[in-house]
C-alpha atoms as a PDB file:
ATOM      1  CA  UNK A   1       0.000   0.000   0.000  1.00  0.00           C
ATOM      2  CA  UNK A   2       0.718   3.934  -1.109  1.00  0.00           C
ATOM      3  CA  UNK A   3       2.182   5.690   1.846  1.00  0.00           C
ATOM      4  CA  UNK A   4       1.306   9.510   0.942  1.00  0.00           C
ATOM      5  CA  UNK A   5       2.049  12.104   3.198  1.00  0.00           C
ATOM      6  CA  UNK A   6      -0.078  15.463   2.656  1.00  0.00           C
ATOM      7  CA  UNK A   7       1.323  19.008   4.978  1.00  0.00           C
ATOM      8  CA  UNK A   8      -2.229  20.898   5.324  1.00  0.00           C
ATOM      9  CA  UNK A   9      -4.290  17.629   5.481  1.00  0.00           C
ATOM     10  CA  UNK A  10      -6.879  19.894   7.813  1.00  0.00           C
ATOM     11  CA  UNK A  11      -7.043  22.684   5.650  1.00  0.00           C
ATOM     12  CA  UNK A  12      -9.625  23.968   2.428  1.00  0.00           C
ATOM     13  CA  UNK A  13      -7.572  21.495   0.130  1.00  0.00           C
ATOM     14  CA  UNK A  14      -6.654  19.002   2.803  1.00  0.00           C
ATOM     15  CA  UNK A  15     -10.566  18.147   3.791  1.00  0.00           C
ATOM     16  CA  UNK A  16     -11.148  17.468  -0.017  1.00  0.00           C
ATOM     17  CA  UNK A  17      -8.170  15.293  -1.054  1.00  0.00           C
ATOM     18  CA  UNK A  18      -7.504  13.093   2.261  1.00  0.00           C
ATOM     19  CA  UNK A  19     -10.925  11.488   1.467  1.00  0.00           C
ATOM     20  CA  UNK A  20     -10.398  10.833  -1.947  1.00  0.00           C
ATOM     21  CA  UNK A  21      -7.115   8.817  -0.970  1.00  0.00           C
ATOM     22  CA  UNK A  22      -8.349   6.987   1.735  1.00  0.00           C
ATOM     23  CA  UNK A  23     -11.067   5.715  -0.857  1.00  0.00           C
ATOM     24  CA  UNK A  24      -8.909   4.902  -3.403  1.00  0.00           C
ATOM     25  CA  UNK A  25      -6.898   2.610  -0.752  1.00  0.00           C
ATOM     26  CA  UNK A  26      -3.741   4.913  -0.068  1.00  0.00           C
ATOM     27  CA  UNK A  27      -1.925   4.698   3.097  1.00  0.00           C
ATOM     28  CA  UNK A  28      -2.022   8.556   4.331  1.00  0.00           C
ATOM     29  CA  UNK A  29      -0.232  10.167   6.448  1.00  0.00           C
ATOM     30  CA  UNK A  30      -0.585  14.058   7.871  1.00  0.00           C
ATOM     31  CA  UNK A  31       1.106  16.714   9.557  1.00  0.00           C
ATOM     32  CA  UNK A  32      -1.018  18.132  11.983  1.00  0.00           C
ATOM     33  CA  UNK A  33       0.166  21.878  13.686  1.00  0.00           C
ATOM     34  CA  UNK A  34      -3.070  24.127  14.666  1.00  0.00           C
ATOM     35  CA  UNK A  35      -6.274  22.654  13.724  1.00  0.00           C
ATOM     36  CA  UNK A  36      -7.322  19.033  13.923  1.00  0.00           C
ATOM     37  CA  UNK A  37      -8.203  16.957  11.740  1.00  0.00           C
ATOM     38  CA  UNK A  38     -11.850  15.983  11.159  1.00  0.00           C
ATOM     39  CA  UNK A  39     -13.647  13.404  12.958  1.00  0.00           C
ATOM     40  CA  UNK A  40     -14.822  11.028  10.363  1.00  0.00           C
ATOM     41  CA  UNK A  41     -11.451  10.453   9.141  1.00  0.00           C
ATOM     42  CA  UNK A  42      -8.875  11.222  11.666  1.00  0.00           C
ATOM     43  CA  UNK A  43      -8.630   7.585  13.141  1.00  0.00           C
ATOM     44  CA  UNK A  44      -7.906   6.658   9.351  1.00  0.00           C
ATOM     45  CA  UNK A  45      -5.004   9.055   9.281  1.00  0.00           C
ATOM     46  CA  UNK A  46      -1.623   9.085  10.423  1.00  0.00           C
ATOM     47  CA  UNK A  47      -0.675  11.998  11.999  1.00  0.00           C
ATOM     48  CA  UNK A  48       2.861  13.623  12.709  1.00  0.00           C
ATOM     49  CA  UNK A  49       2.375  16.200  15.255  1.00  0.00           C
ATOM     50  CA  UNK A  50       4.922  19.656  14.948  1.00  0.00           C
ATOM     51  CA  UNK A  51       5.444  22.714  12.898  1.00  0.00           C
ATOM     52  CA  UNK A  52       6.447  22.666   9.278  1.00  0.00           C
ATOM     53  CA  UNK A  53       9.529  24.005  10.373  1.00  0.00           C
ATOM     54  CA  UNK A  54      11.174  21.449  12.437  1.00  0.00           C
ATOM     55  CA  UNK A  55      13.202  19.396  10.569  1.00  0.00           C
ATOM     56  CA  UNK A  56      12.955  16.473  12.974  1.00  0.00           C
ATOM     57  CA  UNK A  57       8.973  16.803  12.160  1.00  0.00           C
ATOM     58  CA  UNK A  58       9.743  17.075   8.723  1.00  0.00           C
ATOM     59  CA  UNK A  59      12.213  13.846   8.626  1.00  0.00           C
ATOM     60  CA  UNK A  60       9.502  11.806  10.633  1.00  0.00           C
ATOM     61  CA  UNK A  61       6.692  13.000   8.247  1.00  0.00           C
ATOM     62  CA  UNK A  62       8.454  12.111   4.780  1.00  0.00           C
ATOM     63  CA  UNK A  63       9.905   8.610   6.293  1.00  0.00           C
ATOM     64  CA  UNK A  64       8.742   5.878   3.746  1.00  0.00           C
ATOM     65  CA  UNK A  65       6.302   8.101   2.378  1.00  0.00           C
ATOM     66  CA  UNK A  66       6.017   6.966  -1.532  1.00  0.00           C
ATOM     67  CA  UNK A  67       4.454  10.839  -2.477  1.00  0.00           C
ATOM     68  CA  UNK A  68       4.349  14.242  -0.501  1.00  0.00           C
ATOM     69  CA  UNK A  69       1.764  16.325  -1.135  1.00  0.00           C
ATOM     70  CA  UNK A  70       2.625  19.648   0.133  1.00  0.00           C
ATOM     71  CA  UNK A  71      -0.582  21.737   0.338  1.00  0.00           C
ATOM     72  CA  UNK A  72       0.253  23.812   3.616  1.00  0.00           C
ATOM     73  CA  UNK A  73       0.523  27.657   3.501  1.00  0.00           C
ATOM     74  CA  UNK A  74      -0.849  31.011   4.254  1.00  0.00           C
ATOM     75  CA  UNK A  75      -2.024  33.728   2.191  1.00  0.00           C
ATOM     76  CA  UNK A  76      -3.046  37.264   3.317  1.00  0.00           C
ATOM     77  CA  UNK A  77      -4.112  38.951   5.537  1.00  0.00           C
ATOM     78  CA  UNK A  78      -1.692  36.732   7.161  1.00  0.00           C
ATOM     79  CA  UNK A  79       1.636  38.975   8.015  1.00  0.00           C
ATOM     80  CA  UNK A  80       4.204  38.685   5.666  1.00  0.00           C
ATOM     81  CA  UNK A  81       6.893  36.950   8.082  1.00  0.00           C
ATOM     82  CA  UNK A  82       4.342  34.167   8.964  1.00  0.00           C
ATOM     83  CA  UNK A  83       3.979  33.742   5.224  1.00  0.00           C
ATOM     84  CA  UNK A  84       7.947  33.435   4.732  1.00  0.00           C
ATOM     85  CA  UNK A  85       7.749  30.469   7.480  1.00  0.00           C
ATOM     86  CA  UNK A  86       5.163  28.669   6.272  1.00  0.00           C
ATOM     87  CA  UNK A  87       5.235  28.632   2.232  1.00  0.00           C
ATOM     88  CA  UNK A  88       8.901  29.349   1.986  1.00  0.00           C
ATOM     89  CA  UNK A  89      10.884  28.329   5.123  1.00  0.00           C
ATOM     90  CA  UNK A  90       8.781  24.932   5.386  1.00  0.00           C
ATOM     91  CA  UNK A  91       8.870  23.833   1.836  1.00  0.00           C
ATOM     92  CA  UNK A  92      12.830  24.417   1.584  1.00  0.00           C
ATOM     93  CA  UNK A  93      13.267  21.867   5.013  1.00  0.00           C
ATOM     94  CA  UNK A  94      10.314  19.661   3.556  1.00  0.00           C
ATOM     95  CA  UNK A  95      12.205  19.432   0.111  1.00  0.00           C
ATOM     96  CA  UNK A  96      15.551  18.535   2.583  1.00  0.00           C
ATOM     97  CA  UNK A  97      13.728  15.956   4.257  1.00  0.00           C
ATOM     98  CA  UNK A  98      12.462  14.627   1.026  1.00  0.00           C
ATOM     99  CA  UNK A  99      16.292  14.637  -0.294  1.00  0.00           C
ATOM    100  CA  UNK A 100      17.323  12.528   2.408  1.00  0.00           C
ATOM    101  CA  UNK A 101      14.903   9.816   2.045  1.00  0.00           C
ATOM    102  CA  UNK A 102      15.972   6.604  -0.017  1.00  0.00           C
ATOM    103  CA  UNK A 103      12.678   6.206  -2.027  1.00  0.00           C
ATOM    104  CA  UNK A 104      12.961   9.479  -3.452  1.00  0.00           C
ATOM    105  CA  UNK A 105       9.297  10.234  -3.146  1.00  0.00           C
ATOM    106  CA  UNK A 106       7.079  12.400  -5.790  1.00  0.00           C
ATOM    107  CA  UNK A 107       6.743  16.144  -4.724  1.00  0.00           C
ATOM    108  CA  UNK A 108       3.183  18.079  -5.679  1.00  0.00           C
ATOM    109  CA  UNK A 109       3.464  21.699  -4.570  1.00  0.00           C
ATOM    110  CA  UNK A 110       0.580  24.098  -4.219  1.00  0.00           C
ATOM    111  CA  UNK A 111       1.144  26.604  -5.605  1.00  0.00           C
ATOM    112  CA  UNK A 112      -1.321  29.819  -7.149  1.00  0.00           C
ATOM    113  CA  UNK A 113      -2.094  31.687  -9.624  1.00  0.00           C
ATOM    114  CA  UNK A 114      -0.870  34.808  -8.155  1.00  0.00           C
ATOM    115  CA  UNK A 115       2.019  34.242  -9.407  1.00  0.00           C
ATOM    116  CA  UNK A 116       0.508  35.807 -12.203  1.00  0.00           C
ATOM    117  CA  UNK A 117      -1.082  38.167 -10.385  1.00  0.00           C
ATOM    118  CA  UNK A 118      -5.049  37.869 -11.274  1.00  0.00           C
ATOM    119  CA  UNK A 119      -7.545  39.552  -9.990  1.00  0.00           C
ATOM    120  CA  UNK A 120      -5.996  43.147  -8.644  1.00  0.00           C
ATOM    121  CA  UNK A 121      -3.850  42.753 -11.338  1.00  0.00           C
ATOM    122  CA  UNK A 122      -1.354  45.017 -12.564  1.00  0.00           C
ATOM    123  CA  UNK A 123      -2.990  45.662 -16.131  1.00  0.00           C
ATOM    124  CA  UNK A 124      -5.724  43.593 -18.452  1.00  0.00           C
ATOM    125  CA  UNK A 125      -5.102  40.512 -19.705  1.00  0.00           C
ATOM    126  CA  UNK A 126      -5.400  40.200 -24.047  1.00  0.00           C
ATOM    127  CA  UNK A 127      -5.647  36.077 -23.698  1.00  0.00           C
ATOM    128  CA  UNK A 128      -5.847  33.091 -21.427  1.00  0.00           C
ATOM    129  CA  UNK A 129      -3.271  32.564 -19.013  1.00  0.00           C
ATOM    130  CA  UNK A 130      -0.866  29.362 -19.341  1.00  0.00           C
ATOM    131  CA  UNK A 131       1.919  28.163 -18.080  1.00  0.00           C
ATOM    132  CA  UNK A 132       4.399  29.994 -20.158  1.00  0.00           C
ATOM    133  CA  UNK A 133       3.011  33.327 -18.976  1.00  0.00           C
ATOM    134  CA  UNK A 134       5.511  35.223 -17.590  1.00  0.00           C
ATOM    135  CA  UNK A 135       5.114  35.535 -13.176  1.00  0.00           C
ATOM    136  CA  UNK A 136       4.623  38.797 -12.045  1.00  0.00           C
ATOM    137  CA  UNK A 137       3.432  38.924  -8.883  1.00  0.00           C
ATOM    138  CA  UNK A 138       2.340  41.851  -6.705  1.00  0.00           C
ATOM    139  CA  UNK A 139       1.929  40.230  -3.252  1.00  0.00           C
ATOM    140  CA  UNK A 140       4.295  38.787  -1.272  1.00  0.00           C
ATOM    141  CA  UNK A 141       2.119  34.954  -0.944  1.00  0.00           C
ATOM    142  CA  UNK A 142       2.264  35.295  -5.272  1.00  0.00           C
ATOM    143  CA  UNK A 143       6.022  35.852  -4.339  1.00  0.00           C
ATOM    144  CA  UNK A 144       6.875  33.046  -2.046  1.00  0.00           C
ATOM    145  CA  UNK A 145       4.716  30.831  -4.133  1.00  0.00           C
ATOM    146  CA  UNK A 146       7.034  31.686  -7.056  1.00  0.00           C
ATOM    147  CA  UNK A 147      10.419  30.660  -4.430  1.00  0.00           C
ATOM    148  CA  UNK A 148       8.186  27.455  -3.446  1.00  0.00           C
ATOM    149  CA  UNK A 149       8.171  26.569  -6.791  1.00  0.00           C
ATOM    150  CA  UNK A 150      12.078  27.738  -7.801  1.00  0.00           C
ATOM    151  CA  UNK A 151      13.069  25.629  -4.945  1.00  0.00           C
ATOM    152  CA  UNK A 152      10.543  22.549  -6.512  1.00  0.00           C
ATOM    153  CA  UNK A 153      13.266  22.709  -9.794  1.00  0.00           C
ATOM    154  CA  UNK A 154      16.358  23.336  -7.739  1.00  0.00           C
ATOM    155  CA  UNK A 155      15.707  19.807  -5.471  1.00  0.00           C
ATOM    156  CA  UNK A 156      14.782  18.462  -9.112  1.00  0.00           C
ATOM    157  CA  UNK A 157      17.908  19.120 -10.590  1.00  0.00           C
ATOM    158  CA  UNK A 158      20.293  18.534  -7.961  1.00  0.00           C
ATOM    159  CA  UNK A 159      18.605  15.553  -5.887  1.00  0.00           C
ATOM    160  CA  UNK A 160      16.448  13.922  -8.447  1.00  0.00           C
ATOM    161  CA  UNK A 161      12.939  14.740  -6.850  1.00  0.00           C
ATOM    162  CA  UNK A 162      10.418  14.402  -9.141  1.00  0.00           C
ATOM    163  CA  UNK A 163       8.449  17.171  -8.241  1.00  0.00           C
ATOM    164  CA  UNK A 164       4.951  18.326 -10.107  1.00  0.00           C
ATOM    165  CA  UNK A 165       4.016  22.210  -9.750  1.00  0.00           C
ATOM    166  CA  UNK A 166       0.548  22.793  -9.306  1.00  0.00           C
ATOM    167  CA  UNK A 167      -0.886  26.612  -9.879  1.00  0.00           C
ATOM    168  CA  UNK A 168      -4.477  27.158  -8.498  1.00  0.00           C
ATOM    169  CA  UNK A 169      -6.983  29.604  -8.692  1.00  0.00           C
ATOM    170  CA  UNK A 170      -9.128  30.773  -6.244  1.00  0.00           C
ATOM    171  CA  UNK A 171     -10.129  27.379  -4.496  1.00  0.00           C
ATOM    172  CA  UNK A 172     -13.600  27.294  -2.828  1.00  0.00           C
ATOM    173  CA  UNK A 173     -15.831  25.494  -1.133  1.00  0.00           C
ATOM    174  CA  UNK A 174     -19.663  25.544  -2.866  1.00  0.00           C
ATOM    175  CA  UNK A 175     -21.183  27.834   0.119  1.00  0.00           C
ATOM    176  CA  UNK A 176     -18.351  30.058  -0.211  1.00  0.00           C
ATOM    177  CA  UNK A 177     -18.622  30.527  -3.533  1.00  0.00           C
ATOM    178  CA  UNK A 178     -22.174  31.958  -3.329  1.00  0.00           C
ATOM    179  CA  UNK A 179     -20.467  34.173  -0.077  1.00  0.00           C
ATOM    180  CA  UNK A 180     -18.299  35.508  -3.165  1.00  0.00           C
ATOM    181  CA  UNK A 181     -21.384  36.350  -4.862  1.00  0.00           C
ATOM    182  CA  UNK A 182     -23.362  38.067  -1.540  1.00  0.00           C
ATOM    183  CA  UNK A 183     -19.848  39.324   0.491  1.00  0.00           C
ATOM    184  CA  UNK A 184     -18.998  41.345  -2.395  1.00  0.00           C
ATOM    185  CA  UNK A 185     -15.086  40.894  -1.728  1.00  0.00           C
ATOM    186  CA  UNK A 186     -14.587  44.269  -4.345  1.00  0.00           C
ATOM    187  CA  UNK A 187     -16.602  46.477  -2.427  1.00  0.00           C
ATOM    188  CA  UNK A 188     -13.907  48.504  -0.813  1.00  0.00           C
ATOM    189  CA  UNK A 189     -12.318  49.342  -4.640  1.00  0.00           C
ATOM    190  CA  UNK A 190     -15.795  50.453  -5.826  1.00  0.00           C
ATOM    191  CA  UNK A 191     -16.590  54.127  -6.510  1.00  0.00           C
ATOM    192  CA  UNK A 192     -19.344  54.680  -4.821  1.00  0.00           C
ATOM    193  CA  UNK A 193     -19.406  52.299  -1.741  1.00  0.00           C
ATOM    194  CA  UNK A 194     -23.050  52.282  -0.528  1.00  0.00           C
ATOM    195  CA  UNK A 195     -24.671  51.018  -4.089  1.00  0.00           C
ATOM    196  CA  UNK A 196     -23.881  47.335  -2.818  1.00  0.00           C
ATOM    197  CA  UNK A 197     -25.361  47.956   1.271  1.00  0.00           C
ATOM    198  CA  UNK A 198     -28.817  46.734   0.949  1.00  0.00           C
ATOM    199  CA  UNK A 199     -29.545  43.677   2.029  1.00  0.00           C
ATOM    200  CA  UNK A 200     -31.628  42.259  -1.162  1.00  0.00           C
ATOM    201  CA  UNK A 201     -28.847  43.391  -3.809  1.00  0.00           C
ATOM    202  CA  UNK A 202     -26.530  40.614  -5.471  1.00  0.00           C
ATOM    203  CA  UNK A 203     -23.278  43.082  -6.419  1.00  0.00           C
ATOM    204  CA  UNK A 204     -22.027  43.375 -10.159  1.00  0.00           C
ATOM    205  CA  UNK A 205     -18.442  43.581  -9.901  1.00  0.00           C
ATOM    206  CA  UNK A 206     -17.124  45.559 -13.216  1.00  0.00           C
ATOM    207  CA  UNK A 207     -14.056  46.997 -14.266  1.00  0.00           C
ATOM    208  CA  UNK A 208     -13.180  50.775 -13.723  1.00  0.00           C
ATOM    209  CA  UNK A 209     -14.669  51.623 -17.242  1.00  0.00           C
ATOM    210  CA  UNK A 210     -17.667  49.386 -16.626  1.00  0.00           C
ATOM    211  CA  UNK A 211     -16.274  46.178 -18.149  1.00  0.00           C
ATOM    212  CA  UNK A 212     -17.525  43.129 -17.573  1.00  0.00           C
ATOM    213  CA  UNK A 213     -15.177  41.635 -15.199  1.00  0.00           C
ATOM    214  CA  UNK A 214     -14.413  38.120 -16.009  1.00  0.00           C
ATOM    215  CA  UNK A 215     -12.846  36.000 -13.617  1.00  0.00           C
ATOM    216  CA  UNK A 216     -12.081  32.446 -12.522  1.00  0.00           C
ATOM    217  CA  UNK A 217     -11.907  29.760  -9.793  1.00  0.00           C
ATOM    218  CA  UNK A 218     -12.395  26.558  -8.836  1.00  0.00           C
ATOM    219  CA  UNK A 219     -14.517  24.142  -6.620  1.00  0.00           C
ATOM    220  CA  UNK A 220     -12.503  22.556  -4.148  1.00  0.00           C
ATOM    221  CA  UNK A 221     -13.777  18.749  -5.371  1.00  0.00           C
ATOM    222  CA  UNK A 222     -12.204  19.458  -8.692  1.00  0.00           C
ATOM    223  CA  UNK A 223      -9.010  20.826  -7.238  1.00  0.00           C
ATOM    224  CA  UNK A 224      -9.085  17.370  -4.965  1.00  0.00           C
ATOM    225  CA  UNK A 225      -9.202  15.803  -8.199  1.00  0.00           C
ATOM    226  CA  UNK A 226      -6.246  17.405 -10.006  1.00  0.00           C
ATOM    227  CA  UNK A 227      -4.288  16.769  -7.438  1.00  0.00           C
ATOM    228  CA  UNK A 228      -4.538  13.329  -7.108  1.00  0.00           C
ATOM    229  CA  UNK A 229      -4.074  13.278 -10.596  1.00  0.00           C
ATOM    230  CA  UNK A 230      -0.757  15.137  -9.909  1.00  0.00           C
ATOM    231  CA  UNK A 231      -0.470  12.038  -7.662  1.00  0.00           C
ATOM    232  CA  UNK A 232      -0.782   9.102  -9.867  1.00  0.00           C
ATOM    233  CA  UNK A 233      -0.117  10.157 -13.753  1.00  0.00           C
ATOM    234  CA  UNK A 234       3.166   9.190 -14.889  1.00  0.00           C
ATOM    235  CA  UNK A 235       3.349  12.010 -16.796  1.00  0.00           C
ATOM    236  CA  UNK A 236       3.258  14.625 -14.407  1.00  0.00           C
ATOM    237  CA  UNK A 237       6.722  14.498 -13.026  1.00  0.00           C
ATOM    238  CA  UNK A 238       8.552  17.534 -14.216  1.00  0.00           C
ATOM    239  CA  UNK A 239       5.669  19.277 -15.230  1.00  0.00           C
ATOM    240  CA  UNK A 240       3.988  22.910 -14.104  1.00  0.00           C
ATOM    241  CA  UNK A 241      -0.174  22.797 -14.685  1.00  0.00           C
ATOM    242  CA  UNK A 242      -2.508  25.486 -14.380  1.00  0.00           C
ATOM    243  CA  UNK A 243      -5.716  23.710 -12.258  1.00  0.00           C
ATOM    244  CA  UNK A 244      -8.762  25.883 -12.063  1.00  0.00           C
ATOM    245  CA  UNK A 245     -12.816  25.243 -12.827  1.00  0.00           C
ATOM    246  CA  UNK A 246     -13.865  23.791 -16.239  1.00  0.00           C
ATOM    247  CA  UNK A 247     -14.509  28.231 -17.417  1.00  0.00           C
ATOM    248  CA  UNK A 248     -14.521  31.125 -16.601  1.00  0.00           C
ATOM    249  CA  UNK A 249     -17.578  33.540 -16.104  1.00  0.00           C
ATOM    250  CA  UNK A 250     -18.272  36.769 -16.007  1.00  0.00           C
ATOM    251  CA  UNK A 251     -20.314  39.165 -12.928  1.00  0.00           C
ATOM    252  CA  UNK A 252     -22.601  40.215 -15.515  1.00  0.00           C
ATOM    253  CA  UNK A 253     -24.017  36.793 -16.316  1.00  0.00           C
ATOM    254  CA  UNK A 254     -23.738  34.859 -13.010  1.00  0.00           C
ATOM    255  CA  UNK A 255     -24.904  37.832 -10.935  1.00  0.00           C
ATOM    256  CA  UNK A 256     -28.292  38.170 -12.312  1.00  0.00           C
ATOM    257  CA  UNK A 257     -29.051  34.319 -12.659  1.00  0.00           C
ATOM    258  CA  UNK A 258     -28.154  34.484  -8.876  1.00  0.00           C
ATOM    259  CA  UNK A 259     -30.056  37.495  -8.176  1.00  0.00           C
ATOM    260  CA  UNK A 260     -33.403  35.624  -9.571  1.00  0.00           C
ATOM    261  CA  UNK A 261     -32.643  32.785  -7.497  1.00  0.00           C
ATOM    262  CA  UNK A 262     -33.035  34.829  -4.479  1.00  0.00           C
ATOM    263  CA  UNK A 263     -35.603  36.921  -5.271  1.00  0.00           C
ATOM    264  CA  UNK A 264     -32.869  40.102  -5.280  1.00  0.00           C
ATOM    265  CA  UNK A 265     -31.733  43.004  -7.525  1.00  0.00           C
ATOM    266  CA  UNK A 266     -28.502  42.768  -9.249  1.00  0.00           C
ATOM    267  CA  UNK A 267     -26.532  45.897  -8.769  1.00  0.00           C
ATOM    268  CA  UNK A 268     -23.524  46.736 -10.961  1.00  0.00           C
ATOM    269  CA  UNK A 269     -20.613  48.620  -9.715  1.00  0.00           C
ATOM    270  CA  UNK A 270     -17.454  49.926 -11.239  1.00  0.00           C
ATOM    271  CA  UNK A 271     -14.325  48.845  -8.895  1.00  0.00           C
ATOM    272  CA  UNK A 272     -11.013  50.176  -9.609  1.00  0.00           C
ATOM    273  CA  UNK A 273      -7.500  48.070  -9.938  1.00  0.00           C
ATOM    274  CA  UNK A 274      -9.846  44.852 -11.021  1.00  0.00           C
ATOM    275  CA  UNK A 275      -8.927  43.445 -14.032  1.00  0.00           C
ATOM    276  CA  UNK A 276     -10.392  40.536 -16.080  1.00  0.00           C
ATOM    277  CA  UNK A 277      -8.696  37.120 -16.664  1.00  0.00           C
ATOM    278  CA  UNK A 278      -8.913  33.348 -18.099  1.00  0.00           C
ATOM    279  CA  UNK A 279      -6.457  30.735 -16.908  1.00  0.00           C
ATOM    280  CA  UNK A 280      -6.064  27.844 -19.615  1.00  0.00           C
ATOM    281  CA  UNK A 281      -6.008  24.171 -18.420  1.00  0.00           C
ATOM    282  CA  UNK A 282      -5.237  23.081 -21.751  1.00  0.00           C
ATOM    283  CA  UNK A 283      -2.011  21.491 -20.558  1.00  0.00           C
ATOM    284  CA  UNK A 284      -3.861  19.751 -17.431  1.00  0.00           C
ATOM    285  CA  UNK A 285      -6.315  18.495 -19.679  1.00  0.00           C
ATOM    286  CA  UNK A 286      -3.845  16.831 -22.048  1.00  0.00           C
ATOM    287  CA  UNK A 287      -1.164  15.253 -19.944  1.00  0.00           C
ATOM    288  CA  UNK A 288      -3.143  14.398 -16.830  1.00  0.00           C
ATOM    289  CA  UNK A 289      -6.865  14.456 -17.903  1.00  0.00           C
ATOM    290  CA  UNK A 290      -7.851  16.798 -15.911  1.00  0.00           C
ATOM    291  CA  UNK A 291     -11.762  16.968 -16.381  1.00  0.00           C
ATOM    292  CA  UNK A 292     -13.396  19.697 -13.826  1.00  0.00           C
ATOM    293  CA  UNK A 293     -17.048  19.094 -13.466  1.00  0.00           C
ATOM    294  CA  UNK A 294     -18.142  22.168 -11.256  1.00  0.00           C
ATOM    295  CA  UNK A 295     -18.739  25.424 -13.100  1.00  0.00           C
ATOM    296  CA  UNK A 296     -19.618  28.536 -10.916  1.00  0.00           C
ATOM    297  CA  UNK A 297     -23.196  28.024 -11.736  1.00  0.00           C
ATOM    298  CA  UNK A 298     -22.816  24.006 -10.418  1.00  0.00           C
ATOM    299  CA  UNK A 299     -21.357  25.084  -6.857  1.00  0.00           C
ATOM    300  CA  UNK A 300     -23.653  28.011  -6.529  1.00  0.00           C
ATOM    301  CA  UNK A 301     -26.672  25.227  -6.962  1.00  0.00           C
ATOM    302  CA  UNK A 302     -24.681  23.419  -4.681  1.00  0.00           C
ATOM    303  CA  UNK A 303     -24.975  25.760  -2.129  1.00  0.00           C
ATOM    304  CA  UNK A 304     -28.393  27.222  -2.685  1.00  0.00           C
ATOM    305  CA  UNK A 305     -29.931  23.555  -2.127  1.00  0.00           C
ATOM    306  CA  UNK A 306     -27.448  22.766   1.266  1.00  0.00           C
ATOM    307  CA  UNK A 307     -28.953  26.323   2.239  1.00  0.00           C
ATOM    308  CA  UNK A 308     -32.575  25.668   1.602  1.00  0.00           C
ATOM    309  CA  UNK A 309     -31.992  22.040   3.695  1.00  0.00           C
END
């Protein structure tokens, strides 16, 4: 049997994927820090108690382990130091550990595509983003995510890791998708911040010159899925995929459709420093099959019938 160890088992991610192995047989094994892990699978799941930055943790976790799955990190609001720790610190001593072991065990790093830089972006995008884009990114997480995955080809090259780079979207569970939709994350870039207050308005985000602002994410079952993918195709060694939802959609579509779902008034709004963009999983597709199944409209049904139950 499969020993796989996965860092952020407990996590978004983690709560999706750990299922999926234990079904499919694997042996898995977790590093467990801050929260614990859920009840109906924590007696399944062996657990390796200690920070990611230990490396005597570390060397316990990746013993025997025949794949790592490194999903741990932190993204902001978090401070910037406890983001160096976590997604850069721990993944160098993680890759170390990995070096040291005898089986030589497949590496999948999460890592994001704001390494881009979507979303606030610096400027429009004129195409689909792949994996040849150039990185660019504006934060420091899009930053350490870009040294996670530099240090993915260094332990490559030099130790013989076969590591897989994976760069997600916006990951989300199907209830917080529709909190996208009601939250209104844009609000504070809009120019006139009380058009989006009322309580029966579902916000149109749009681009400073009133746009439609296209964006896209992912359901966190389909991410699951390309990761274990990652996981088990030969072809993925060596390799840097773009994994995000099967399209993208636009404010100006799903926001109304939503809006009549709930009886509410769609309300467009014009938010600066937004700025429209596709990520291609072209590549995923091809080499791993990568076949998402949850469009935004999917996990927003999702969530409308868990919220009416």
């Amino acid at each position: 049997m499969k020993r796989i160890l996965v860092t952020g088992a407990s996590g978004r991610i983690g709560r999706a994927l750990v299922p999926r192995l234990l079904e499919k047989g694997y042996c898995v094994r977790a590093t467990l820090n801050q929260k614990p892990f859920p009840d109906a699978w924590r007696t399944e799941v062996e657990s390796v108690v200690g920070p990611l930055t230990d490396n005597a943790v570390l060397a316990e976790a990746a013993a025997d382990a025949d794949s790592i799955c490194h999903l741990a990190g932190l993204m902001p609001p978090v401070p910037d130091d406890d983001i160096f720790r976590t997604n850069i610190e721990s993944t160098y001593r993680l890759l170390q550990a990995t070096a040291s072991s005898s089986k030589k065990p497949r590496f999948v790093f999460a890592s994001s595509d704001a390494t881009y830089c979507t979303g606030w972006s610096k400027g429009p995008w004129g195409s689909p983003i792949d994996e040849s884009t150039p990185q660019n990114p504006m934060l420091f997480y899009g930053v350490s995510k870009v040294l996670g995955e530099r240090l993915c080809y260094h332990f490559e090259d030099i130790h013989g890791i076969p590591t897989v780079r994976l760069r997600l979207v916006w990951i989300l569970e199907a209830p917080e998708v529709l909190d996208l939709f009601l939250t209104a994350p844009y609000k504070e870039y809009l120019e006139d911040a009380s058009i989006w207050n009322a309580s029966d308005v579902v916000p149109v985000p749009r681009e400073a010159s009133g746009r439609p602002f296209m964006e896209h994410i992912c359901d966190v079952r389909d991410a699951a899925e390309g990761i274990l993918l990652a996981l088990e195709q030969p072809g993925a060694p060596g390799q840097t995929f773009n994994i995000a939802g099967p399209e993208s959609f636009t404010y100006d579509r799903a926001s109304p459709w939503l809006a009549q779902r709930l009886n509410r008034r769609p309300v467009p709004g014009n938010c600066r420093g937004i700025h429209s963009y596709e990520v291609s999983i072209a590549k995923a597709r091809g080499i791993l099959g990568y076949r998402p199944k949850y469009s935004v409209y999917e996990s927003l049904e999702d969530a409308l019938s868990r919220r009416q139950s």
